[in-house]
Protein backbone atom coordinates (compact mmCIF):
# COMPACT_ATOMS: atom_id res chain seq x y z
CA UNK A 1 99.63 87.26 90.47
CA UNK A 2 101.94 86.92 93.41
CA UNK A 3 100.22 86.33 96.67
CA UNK A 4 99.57 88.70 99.11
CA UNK A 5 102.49 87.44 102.10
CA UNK A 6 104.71 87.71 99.11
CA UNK A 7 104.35 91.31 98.02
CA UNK A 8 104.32 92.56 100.98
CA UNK A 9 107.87 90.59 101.55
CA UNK A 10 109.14 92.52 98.47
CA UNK A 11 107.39 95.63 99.39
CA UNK A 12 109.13 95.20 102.72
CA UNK A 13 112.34 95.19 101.09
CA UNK A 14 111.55 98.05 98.08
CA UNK A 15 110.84 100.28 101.50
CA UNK A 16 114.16 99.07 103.26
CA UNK A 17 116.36 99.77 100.16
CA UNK A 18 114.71 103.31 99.33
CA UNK A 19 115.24 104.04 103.40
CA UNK A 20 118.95 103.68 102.99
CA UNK A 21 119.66 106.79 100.65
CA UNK A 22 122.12 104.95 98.62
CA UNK A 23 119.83 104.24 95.76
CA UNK A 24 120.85 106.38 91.91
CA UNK A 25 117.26 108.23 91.41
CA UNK A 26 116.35 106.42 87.92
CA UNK A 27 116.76 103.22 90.48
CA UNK A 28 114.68 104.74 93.35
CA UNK A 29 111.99 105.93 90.45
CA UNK A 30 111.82 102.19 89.44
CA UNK A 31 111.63 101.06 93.04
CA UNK A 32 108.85 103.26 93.73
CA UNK A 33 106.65 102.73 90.76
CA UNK A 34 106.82 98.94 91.60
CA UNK A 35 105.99 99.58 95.51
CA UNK A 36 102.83 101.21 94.26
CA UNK A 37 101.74 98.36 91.76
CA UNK A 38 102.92 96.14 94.95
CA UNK A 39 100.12 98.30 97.30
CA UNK A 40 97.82 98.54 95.26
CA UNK A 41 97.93 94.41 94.46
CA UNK A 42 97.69 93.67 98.60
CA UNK A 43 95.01 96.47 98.79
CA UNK A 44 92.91 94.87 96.29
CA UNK A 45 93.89 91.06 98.43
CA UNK A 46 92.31 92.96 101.68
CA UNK A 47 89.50 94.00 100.15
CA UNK A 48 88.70 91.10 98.68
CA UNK A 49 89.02 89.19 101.90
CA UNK A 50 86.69 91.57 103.59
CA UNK A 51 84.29 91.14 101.07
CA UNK A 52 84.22 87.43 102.12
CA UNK A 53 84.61 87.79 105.53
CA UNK A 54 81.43 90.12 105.67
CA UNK A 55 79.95 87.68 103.56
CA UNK A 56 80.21 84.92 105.95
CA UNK A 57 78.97 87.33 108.91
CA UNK A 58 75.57 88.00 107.30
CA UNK A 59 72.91 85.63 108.72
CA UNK A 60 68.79 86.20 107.59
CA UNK A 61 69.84 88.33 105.47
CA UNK A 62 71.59 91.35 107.83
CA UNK A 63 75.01 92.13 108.18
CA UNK A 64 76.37 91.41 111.64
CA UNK A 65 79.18 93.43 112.12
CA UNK A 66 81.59 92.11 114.19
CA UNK A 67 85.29 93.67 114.97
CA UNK A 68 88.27 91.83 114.41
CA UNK A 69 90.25 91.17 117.42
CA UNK A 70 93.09 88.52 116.81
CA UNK A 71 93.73 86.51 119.98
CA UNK A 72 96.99 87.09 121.70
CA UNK A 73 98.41 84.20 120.73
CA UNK A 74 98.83 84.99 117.23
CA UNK A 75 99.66 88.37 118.06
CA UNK A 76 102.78 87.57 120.40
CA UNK A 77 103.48 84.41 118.01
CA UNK A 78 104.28 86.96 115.07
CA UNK A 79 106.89 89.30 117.18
């Protein structure tokens, strides 16, 4: 299974293709049905990583929940 940085790449790339309107429909059909298989793989990748991550915020027992708020240095480091 492909990871998750690298579907979304391709999925990144399905969506830019499809955007440009130059695509034969049995093509864009193709393109489509493997950007939903794509979604629904990374879907099932963030889910699964929330599952741990609330796993690792329980203490005694209680679920501590806790928003995620990524510091500004990743944020500005990814634009």
């Amino acid at each position: 299974m492909p990871k998750f940085e690298e579907c979304l790449q391709r999925l990144e790339k399905i969506v830019d293709e499809l955007e440009k309107g130059n695509v034969p429909l049995e093509r864009a059909i193709k393109l489509f049905e493997e950007g939903v298989q794509l979604s629904n793989s990374c879907r099932q990748e963030l889910e699964a990583a929330e599952g741990k991550v609330e796993i690792l915020l329980k203490q005694n027992g209680k679920l501590q929940a806790e928003p995620f708020e990524p510091s500004t240095e990743r944020a500005e480091a990814k634009l």
